[in-house]
PDB file of N, CA and C in Angstrom:
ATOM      1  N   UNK A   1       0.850  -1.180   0.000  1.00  0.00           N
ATOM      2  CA  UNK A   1       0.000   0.000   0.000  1.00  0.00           C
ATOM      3  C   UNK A   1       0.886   1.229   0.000  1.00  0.00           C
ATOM      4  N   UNK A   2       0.407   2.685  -0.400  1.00  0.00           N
ATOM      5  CA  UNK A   2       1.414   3.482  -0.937  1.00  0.00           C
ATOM      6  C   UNK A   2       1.292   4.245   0.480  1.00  0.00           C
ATOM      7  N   UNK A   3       0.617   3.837   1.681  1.00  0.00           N
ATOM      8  CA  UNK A   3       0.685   5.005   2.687  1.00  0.00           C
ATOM      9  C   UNK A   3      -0.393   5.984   2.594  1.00  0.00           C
ATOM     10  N   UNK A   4      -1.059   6.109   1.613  1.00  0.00           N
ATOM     11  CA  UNK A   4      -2.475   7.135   1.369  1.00  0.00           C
ATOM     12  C   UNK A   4      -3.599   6.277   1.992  1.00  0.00           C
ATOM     13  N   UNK A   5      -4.694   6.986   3.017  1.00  0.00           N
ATOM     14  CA  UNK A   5      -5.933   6.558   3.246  1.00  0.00           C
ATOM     15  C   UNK A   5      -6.651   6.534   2.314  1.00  0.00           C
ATOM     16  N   UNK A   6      -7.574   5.372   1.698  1.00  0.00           N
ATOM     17  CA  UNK A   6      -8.832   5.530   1.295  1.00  0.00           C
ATOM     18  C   UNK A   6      -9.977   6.000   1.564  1.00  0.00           C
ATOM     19  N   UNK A   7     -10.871   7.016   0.908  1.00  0.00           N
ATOM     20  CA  UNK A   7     -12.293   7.159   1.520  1.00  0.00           C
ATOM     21  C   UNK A   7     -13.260   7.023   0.023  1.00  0.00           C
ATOM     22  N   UNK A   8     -13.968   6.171  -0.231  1.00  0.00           N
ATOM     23  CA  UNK A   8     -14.719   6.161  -1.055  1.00  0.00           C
ATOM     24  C   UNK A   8     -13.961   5.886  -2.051  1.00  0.00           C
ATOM     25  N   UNK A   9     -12.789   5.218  -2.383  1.00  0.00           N
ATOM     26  CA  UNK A   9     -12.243   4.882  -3.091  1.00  0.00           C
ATOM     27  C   UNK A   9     -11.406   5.806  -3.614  1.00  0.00           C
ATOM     28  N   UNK A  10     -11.289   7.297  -3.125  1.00  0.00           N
ATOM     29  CA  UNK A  10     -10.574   8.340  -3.380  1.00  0.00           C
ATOM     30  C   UNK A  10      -8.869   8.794  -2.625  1.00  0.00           C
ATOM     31  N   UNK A  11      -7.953   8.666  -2.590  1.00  0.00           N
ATOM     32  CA  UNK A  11      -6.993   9.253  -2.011  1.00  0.00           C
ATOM     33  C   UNK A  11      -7.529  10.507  -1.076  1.00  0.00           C
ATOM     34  N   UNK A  12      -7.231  10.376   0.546  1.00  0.00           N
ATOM     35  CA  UNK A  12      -7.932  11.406   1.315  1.00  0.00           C
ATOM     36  C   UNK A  12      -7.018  12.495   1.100  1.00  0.00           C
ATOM     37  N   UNK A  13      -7.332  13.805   1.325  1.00  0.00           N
ATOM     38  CA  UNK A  13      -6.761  15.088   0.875  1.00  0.00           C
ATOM     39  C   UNK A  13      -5.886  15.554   1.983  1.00  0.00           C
ATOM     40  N   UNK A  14      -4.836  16.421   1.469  1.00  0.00           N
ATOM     41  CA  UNK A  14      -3.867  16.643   2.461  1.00  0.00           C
ATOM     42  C   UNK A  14      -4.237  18.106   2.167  1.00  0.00           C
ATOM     43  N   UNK A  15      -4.328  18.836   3.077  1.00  0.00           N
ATOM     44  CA  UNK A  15      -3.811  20.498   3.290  1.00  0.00           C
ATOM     45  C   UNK A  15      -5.109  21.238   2.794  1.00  0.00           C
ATOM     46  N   UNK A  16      -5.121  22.873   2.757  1.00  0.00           N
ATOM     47  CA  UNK A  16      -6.707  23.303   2.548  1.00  0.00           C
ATOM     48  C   UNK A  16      -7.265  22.958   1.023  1.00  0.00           C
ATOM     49  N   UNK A  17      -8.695  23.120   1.065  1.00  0.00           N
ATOM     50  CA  UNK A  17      -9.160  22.570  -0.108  1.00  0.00           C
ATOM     51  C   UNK A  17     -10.011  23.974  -0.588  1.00  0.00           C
ATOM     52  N   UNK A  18     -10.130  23.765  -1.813  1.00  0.00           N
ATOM     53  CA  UNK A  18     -10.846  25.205  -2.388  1.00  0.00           C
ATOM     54  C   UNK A  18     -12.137  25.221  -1.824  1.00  0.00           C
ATOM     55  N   UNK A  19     -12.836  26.613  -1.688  1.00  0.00           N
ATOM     56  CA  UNK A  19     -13.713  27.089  -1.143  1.00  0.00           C
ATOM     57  C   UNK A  19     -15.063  26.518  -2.156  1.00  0.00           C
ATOM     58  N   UNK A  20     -14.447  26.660  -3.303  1.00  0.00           N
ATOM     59  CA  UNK A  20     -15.813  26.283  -4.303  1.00  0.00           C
ATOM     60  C   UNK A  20     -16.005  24.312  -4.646  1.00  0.00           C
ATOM     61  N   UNK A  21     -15.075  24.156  -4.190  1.00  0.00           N
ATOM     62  CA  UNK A  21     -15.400  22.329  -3.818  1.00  0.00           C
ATOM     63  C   UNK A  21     -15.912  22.334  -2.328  1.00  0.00           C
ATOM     64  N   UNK A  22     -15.991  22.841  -1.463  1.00  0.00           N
ATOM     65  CA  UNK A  22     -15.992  22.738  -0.187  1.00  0.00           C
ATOM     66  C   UNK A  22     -17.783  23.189  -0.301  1.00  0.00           C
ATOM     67  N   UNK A  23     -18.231  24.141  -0.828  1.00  0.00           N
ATOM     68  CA  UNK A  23     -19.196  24.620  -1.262  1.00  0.00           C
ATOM     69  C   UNK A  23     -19.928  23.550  -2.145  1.00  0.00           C
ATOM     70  N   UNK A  24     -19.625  22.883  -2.891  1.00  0.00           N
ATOM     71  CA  UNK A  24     -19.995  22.148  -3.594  1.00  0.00           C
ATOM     72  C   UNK A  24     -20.597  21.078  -3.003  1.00  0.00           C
ATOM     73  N   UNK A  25     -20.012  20.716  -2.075  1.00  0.00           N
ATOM     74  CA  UNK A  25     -19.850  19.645  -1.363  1.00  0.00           C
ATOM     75  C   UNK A  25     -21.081  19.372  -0.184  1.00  0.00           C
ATOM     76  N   UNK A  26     -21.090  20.414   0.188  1.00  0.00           N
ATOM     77  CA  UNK A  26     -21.883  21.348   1.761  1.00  0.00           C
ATOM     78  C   UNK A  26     -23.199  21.367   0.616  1.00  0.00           C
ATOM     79  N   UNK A  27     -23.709  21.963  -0.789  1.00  0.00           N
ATOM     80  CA  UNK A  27     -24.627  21.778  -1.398  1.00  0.00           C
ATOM     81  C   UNK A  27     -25.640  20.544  -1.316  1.00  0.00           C
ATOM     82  N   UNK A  28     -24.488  19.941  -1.709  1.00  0.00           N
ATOM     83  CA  UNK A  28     -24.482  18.173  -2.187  1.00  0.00           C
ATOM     84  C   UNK A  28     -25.199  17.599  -1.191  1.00  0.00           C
ATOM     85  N   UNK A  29     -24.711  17.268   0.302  1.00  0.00           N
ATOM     86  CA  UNK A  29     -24.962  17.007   0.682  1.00  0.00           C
ATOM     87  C   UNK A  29     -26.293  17.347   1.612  1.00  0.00           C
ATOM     88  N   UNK A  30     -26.391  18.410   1.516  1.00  0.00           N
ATOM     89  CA  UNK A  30     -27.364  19.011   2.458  1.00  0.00           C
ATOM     90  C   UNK A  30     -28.921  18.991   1.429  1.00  0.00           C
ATOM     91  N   UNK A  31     -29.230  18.758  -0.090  1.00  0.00           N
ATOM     92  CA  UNK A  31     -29.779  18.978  -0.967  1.00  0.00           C
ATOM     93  C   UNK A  31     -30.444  19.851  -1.446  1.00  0.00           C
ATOM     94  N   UNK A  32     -29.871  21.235  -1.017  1.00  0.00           N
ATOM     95  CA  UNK A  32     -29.942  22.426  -1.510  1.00  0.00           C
ATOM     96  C   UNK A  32     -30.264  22.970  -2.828  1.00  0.00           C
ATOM     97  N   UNK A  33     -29.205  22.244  -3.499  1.00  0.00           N
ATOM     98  CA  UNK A  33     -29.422  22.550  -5.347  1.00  0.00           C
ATOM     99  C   UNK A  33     -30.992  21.477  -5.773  1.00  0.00           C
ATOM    100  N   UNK A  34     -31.583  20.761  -5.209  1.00  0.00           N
ATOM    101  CA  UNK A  34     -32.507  19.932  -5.263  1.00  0.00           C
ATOM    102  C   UNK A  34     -33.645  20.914  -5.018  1.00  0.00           C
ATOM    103  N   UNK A  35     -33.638  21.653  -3.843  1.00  0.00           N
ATOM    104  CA  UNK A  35     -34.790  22.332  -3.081  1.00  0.00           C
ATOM    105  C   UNK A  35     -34.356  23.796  -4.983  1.00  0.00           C
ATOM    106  N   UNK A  36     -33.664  24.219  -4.651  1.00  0.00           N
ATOM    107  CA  UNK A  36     -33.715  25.363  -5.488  1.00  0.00           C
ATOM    108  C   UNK A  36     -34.099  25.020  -7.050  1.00  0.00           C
ATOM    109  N   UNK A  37     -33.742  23.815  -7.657  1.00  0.00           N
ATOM    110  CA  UNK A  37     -34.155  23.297  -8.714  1.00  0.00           C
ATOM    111  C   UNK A  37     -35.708  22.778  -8.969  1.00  0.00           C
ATOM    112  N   UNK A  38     -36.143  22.477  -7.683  1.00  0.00           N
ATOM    113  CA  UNK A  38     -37.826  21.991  -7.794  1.00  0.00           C
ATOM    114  C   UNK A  38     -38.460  23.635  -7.521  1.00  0.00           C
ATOM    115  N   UNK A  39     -38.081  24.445  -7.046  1.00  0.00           N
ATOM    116  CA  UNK A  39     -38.781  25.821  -7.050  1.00  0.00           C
ATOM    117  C   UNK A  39     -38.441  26.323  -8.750  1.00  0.00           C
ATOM    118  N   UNK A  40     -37.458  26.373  -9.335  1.00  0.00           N
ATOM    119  CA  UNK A  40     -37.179  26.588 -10.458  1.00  0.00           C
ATOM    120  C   UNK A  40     -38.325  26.178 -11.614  1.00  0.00           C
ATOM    121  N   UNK A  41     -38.550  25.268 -11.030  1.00  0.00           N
ATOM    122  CA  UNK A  41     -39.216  23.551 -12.146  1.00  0.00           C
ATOM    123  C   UNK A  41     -40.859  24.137 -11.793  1.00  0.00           C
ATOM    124  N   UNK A  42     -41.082  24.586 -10.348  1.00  0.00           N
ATOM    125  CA  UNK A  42     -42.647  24.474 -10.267  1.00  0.00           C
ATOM    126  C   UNK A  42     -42.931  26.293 -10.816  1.00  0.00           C
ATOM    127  N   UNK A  43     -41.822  27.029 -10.439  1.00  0.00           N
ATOM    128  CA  UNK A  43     -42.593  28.368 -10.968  1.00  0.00           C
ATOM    129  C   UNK A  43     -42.412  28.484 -12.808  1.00  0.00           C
ATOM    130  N   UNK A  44     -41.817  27.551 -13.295  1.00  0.00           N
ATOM    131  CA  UNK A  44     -41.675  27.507 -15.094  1.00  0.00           C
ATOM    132  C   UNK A  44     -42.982  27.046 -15.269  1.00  0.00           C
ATOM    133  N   UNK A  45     -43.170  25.738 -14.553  1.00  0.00           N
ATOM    134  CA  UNK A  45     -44.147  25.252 -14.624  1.00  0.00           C
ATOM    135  C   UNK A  45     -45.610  26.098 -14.801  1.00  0.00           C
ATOM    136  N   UNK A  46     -45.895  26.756 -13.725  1.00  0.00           N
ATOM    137  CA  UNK A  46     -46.706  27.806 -13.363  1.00  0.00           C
ATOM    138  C   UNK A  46     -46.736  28.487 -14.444  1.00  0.00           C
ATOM    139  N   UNK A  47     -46.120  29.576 -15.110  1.00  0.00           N
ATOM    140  CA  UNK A  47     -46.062  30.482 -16.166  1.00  0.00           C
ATOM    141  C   UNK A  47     -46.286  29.516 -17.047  1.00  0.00           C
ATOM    142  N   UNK A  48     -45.401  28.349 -17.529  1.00  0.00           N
ATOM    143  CA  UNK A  48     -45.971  27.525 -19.300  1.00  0.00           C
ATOM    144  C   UNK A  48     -47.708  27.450 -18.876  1.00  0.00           C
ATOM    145  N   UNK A  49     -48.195  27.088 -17.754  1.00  0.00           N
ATOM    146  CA  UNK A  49     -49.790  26.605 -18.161  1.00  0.00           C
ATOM    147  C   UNK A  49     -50.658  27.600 -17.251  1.00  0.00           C
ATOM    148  N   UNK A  50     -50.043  28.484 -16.470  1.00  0.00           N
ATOM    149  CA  UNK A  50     -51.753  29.505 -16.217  1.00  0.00           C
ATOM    150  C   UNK A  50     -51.573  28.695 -14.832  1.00  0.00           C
ATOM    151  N   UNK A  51     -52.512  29.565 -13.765  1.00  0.00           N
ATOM    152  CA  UNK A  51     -52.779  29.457 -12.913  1.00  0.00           C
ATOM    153  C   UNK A  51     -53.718  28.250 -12.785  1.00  0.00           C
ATOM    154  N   UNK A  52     -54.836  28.069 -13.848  1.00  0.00           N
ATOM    155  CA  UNK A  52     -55.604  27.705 -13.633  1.00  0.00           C
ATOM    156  C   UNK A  52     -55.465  26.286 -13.589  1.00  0.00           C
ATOM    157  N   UNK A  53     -54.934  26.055 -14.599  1.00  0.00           N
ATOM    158  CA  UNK A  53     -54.345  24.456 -14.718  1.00  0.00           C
ATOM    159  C   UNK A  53     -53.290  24.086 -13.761  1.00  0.00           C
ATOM    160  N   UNK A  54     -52.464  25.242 -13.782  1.00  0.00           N
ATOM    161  CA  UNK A  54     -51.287  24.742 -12.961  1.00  0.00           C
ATOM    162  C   UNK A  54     -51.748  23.822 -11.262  1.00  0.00           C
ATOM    163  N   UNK A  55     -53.026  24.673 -10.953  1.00  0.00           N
ATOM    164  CA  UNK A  55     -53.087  24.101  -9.655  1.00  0.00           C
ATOM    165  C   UNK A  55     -54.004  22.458  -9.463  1.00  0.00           C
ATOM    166  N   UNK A  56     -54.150  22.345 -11.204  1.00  0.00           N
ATOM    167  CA  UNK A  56     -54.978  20.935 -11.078  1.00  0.00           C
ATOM    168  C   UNK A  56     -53.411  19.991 -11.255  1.00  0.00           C
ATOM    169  N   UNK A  57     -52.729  20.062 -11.208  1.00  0.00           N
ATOM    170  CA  UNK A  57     -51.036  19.445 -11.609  1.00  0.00           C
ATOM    171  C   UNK A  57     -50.143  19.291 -10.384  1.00  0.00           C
ATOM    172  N   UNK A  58     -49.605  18.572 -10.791  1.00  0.00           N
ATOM    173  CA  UNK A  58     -47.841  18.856  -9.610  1.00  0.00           C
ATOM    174  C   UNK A  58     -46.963  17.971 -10.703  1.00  0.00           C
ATOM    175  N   UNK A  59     -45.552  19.302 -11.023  1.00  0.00           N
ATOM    176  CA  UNK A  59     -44.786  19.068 -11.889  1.00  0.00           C
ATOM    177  C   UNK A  59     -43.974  17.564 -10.965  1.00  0.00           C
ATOM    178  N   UNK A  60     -43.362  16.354 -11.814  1.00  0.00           N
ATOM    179  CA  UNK A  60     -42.205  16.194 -10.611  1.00  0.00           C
ATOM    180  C   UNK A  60     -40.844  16.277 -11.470  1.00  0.00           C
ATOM    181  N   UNK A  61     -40.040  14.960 -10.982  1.00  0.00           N
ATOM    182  CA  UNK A  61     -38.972  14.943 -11.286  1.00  0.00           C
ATOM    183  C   UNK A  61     -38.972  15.216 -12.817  1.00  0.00           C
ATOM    184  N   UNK A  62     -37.357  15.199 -13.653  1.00  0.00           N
ATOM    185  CA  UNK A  62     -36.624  15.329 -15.373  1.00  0.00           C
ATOM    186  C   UNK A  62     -36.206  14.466 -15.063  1.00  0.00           C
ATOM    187  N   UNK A  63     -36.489  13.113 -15.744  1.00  0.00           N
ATOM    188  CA  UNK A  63     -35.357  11.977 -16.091  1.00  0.00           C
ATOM    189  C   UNK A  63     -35.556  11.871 -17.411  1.00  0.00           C
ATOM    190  N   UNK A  64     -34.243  11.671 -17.962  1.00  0.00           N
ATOM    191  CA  UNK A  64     -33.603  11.514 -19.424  1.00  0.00           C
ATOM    192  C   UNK A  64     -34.700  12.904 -20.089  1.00  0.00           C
ATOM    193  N   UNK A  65     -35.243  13.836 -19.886  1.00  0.00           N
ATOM    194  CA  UNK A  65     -35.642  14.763 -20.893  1.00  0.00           C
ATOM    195  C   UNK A  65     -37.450  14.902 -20.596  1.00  0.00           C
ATOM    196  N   UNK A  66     -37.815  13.789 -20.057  1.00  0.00           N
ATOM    197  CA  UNK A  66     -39.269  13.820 -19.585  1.00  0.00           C
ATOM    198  C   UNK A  66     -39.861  14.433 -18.453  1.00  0.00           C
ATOM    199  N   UNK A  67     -40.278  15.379 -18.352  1.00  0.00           N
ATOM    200  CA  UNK A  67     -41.421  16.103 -17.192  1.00  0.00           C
ATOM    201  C   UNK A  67     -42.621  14.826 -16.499  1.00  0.00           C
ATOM    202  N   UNK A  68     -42.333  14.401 -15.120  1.00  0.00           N
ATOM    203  CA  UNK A  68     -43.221  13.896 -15.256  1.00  0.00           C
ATOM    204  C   UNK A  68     -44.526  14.712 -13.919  1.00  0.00           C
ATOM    205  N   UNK A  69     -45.657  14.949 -14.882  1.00  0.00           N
ATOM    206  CA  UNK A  69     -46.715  15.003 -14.420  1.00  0.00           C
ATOM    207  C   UNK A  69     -47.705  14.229 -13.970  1.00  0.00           C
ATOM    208  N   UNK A  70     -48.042  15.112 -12.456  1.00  0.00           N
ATOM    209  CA  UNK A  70     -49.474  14.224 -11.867  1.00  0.00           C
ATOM    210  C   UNK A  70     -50.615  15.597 -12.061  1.00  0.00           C
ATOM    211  N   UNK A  71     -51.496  14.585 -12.515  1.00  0.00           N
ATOM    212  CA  UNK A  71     -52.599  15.547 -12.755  1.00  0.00           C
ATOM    213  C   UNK A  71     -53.904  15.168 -11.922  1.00  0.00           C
ATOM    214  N   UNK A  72     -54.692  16.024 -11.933  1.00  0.00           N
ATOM    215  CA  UNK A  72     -56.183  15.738 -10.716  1.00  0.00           C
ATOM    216  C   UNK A  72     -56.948  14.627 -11.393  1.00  0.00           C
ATOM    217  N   UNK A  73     -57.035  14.541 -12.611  1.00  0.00           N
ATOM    218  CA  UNK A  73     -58.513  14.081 -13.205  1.00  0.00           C
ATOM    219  C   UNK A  73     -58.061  13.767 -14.727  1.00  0.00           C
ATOM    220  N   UNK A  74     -58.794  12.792 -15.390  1.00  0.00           N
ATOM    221  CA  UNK A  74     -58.672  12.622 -16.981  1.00  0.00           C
ATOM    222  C   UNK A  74     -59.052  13.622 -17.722  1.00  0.00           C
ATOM    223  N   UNK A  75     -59.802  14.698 -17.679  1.00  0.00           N
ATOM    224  CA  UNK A  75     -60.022  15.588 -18.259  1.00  0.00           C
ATOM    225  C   UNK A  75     -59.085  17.027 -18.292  1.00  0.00           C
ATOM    226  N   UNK A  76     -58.017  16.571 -17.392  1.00  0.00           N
ATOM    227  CA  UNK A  76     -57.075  17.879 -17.288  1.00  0.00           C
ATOM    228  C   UNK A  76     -55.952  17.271 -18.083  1.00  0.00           C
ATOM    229  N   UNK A  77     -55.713  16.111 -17.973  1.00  0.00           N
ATOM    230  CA  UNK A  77     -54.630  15.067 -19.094  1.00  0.00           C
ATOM    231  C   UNK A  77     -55.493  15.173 -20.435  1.00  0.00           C
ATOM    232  N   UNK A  78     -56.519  15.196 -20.679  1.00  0.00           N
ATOM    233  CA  UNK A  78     -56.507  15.006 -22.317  1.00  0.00           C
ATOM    234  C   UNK A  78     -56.364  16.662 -22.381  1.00  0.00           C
ATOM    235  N   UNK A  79     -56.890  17.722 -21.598  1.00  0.00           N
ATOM    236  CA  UNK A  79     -56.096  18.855 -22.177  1.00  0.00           C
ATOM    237  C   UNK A  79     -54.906  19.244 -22.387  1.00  0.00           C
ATOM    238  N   UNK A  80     -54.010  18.549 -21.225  1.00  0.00           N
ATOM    239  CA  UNK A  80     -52.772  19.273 -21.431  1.00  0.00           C
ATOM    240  C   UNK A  80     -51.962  18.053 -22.932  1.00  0.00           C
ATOM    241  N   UNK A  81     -52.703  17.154 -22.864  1.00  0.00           N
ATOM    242  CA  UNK A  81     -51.892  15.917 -23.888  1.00  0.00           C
ATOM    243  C   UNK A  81     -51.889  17.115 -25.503  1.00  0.00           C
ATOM    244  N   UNK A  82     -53.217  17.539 -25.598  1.00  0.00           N
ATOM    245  CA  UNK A  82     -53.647  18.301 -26.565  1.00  0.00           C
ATOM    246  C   UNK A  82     -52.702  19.538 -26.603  1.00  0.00           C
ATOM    247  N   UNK A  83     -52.314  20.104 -25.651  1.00  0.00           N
ATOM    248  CA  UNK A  83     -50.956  21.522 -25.886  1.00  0.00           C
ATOM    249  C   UNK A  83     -49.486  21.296 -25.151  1.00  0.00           C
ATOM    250  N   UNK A  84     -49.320  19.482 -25.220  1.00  0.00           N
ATOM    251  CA  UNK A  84     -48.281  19.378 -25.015  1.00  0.00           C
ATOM    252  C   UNK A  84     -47.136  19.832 -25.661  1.00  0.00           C
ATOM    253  N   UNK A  85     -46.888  20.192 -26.708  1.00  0.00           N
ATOM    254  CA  UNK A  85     -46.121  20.542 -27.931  1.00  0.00           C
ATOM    255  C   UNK A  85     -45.966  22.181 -27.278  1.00  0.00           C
ATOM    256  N   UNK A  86     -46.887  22.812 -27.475  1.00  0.00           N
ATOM    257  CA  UNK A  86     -46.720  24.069 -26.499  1.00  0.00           C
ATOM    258  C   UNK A  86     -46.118  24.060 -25.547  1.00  0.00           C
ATOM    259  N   UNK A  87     -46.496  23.360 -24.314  1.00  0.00           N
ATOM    260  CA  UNK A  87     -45.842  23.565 -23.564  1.00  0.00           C
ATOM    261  C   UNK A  87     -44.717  23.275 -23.079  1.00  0.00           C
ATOM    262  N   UNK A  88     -44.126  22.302 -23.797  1.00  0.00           N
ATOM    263  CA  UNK A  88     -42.560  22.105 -23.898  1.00  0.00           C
ATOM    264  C   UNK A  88     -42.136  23.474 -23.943  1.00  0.00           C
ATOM    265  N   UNK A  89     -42.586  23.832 -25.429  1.00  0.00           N
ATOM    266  CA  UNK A  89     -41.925  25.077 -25.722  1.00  0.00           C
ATOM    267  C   UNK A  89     -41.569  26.181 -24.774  1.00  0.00           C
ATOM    268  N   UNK A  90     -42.732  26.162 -24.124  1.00  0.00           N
ATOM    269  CA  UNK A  90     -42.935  27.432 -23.213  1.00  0.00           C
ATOM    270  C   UNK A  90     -41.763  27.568 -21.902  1.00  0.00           C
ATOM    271  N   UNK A  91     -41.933  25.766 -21.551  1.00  0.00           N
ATOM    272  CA  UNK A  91     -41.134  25.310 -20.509  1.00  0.00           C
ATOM    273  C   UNK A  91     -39.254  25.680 -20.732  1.00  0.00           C
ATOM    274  N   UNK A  92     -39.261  25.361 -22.124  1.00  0.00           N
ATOM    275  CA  UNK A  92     -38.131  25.447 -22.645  1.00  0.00           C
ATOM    276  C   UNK A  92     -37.602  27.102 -22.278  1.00  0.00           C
ATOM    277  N   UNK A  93     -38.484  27.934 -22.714  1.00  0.00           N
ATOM    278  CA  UNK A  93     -38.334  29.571 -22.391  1.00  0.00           C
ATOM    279  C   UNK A  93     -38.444  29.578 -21.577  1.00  0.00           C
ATOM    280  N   UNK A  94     -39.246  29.672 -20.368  1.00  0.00           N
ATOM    281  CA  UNK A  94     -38.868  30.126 -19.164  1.00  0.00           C
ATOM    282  C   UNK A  94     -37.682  28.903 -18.349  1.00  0.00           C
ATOM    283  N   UNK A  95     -37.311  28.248 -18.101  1.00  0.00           N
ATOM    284  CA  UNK A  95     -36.222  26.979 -17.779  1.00  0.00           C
ATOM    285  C   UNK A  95     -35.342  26.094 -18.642  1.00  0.00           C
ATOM    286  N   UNK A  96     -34.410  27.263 -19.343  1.00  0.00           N
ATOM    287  CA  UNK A  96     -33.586  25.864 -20.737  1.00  0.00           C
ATOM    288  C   UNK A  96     -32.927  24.758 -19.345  1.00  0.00           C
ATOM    289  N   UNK A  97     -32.556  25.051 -18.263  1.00  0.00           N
ATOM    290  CA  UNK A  97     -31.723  24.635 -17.315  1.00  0.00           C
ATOM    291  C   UNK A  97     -32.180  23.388 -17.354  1.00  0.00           C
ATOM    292  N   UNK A  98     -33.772  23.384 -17.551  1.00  0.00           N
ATOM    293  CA  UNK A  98     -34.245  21.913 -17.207  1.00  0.00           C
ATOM    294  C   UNK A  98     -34.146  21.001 -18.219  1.00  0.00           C
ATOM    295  N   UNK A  99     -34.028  21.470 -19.075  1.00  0.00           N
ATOM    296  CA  UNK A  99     -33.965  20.710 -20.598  1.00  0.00           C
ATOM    297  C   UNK A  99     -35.052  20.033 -20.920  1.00  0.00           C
ATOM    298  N   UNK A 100     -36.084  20.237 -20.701  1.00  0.00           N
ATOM    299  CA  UNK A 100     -37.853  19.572 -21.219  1.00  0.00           C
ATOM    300  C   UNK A 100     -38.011  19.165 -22.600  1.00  0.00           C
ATOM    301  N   UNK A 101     -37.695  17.548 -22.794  1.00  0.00           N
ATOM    302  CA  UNK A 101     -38.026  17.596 -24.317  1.00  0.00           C
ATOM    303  C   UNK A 101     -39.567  16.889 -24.368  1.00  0.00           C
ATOM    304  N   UNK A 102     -40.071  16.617 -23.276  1.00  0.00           N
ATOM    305  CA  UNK A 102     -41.381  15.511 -23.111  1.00  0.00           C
ATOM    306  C   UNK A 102     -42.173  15.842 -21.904  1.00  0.00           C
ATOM    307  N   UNK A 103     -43.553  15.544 -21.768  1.00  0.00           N
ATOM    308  CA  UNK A 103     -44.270  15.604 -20.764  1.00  0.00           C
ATOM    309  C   UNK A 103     -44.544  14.148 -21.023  1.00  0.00           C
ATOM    310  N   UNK A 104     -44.724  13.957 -19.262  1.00  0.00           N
ATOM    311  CA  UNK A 104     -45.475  12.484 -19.107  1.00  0.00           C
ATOM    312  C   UNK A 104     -46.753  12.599 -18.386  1.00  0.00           C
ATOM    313  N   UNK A 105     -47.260  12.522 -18.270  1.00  0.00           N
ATOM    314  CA  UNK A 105     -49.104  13.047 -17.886  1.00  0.00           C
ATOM    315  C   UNK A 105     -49.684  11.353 -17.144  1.00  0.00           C
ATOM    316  N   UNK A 106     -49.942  11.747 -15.343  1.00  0.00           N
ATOM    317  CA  UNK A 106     -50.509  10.487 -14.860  1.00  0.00           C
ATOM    318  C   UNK A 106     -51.631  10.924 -14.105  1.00  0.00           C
ATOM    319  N   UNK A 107     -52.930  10.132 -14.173  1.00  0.00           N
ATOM    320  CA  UNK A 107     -53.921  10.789 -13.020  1.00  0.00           C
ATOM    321  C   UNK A 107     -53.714  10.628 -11.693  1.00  0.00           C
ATOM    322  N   UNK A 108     -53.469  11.482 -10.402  1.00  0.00           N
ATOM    323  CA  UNK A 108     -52.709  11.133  -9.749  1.00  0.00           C
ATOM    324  C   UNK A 108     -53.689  12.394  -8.113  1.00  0.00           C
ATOM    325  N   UNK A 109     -53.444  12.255  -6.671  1.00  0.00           N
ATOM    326  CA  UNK A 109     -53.283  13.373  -5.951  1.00  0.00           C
ATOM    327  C   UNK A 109     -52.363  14.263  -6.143  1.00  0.00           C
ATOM    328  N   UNK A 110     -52.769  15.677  -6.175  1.00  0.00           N
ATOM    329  CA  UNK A 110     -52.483  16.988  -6.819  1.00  0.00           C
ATOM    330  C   UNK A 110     -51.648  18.077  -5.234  1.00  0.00           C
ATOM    331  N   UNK A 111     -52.017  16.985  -4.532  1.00  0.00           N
ATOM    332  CA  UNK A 111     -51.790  18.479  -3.388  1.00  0.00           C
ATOM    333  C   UNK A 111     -50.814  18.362  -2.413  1.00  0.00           C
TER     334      UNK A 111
END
């Protein structure tokens, strides 16, 4: 063995470490960039579809490019299925960060 501790399979660090890894880190763990990214995600959200709809919905997670939505009722999914194409778009303008290439639309509790 070369004398270096392992932690996580990483060589442990000797001496001070930069402020913006240290920061990074303190993010990471605490899930900060998570909390600020779902406020990001629900007020885009909000502006692409109106108040009105927005509150029959709850945006959730982006995996691989898909929005996935829970919606109140079948009749708020065949509307939004109908201006899905829109609202990518819209999503796209107010949040490129999120990268929205798809909505997924489930009937689901809203609140």
């Amino acid at each position: 063995m070369n004398g270096r501790a392992k932690n996580n399979g990483q060589p442990a660090r000797r001496g001070p470490q930069a402020i913006g890894d240290v920061v990074a880190e303190l993010i990471a763990r605490r899930g900060i960039g998570r909390t600020q990214s779902a406020g990001v995600r629900d007020a885009a959200w909000r502006e692409a579809l109106g108040e009105k709809l927005a509150k029959q919905t709850r945006p959730g997670a982006v995996r691989r490019g898909t929005l996935e939505v829970i919606v109140a009722n079948s009749t708020v999914l065949q509307e939004l299925t109908f201006q899905k194409a829109e609202i990518v778009q819209r999503l796209t303008q107010y949040a490129p960060e999120m990268a929205v290439q798809n909505l997924k639309f489930r009937v689901g509790p809203v609140t």
